[in-house]
Protein backbone atom coordinates (compact mmCIF):
# COMPACT_ATOMS: atom_id res chain seq x y z
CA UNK A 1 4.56 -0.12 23.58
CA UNK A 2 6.64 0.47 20.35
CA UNK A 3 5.57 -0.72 17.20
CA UNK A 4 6.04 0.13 13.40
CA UNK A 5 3.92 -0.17 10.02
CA UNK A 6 5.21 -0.63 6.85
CA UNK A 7 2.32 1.05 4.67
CA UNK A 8 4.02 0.06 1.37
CA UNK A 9 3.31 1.80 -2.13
CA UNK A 10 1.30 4.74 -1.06
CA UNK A 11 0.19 7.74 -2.30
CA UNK A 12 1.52 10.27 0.08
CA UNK A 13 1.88 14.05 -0.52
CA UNK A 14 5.15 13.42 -2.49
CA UNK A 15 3.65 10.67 -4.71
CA UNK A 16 2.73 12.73 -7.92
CA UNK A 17 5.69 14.81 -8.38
CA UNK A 18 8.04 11.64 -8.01
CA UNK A 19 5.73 9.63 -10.44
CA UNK A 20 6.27 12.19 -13.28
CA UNK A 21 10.36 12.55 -12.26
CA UNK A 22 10.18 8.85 -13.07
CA UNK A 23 7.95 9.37 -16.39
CA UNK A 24 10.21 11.81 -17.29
CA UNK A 25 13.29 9.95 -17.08
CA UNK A 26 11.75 6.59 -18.74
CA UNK A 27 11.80 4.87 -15.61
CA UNK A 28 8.89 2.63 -15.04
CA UNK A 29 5.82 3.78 -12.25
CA UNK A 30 5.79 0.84 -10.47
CA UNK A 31 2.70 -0.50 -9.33
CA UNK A 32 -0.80 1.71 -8.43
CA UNK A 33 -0.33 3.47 -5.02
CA UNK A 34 -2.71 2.57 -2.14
CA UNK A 35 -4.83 5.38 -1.03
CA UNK A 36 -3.31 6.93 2.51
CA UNK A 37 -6.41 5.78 4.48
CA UNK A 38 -5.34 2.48 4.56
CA UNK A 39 -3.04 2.60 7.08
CA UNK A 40 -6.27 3.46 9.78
CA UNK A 41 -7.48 0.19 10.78
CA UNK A 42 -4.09 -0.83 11.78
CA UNK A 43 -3.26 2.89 13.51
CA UNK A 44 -6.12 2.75 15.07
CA UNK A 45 -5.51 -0.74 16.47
CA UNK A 46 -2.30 0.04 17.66
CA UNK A 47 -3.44 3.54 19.34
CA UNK A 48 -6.25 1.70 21.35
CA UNK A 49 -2.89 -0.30 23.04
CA UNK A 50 -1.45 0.49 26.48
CA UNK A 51 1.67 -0.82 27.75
CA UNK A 52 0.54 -3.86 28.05
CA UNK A 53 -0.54 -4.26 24.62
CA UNK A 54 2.04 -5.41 21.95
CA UNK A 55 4.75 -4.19 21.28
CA UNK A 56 8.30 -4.44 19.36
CA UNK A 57 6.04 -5.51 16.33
CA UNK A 58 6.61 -4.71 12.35
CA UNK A 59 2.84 -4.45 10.68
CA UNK A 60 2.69 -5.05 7.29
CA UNK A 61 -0.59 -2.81 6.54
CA UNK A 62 -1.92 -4.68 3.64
CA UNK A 63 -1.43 -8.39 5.32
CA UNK A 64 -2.92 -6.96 8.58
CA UNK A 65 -5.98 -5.29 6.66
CA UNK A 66 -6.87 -8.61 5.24
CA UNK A 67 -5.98 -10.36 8.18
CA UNK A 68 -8.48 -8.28 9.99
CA UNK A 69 -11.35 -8.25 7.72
CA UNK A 70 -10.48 -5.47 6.03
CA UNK A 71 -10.00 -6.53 2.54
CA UNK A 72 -7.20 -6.86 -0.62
CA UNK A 73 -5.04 -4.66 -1.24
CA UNK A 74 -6.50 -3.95 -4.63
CA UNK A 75 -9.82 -2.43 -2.75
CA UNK A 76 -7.49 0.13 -1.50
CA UNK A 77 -5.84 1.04 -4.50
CA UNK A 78 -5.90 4.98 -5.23
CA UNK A 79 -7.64 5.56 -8.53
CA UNK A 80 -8.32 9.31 -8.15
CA UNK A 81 -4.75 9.92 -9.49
CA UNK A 82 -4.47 13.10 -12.02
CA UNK A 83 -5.16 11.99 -15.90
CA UNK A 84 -1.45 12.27 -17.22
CA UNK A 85 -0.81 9.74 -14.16
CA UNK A 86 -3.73 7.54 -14.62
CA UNK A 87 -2.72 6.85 -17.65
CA UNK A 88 0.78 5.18 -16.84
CA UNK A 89 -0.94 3.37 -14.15
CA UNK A 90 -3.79 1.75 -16.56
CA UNK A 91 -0.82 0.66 -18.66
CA UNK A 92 0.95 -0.80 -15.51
CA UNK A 93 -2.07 -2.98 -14.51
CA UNK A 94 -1.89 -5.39 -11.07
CA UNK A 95 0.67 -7.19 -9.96
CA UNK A 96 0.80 -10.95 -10.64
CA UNK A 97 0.94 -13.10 -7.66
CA UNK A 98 4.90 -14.40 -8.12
CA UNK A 99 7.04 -15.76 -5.37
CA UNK A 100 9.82 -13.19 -3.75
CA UNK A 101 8.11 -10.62 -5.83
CA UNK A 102 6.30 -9.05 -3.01
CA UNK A 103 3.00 -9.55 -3.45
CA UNK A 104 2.63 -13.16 -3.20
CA UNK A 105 0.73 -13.07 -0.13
CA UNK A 106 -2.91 -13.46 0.49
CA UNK A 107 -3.79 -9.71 0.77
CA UNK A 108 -1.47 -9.03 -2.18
CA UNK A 109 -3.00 -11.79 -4.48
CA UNK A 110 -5.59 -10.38 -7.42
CA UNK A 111 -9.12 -12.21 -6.67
């Protein structure tokens, strides 16, 4: 089986040092990262498929986490970011539900 995930904003290993490139240039931070662990559920999912399983699928890891049970995105948000990062994201807030913005699904919407 071949399959993909698209984890979306995450906070990989890269994440910090980017952020402050973009601070440092004026360039807005986007949106709060999700923490890395949030791509589990669906790895694990897909690991515990054989050949039979699916396959030639695109996961969206926040839709499939709610999908699944496993909550919002927001409940995966990383807020253990380092204080001269925290406080660009504070200012930055959630994301509005808007359509074609990308986050105007179910798993994306604020509660």
């Amino acid at each position: 089986a071949v399959n993909a995930i698209m984890p979306g904003h995450t906070r990989g290993s890269w994440f910090d040092e980017n952020a402050r490139g973009q601070m440092e240039r004026g360039e807005p931070v986007g949106q709060r990262p999700a923490v890395c662990e949030h791509v589990v559920p669906v790895t694990l999912f897909l690991a515990g498929q054989d050949a039979r399983g699916v396959t030639g699928m695109l996961y969206d890891v926040p839709v499939w986490n709610y999908d699944h049970g496993y909550g919002r995105h927001e409940g995966w948000r990383d807020y253990s970011l380092p204080p001269d990062l925290e406080v660009e994201f504070a200012k930055v807030g959630t994301p509005t539900a808007r359509p074609g913005m990308g986050v105007n699904t179910p798993a994306m919407r604020p509660s």
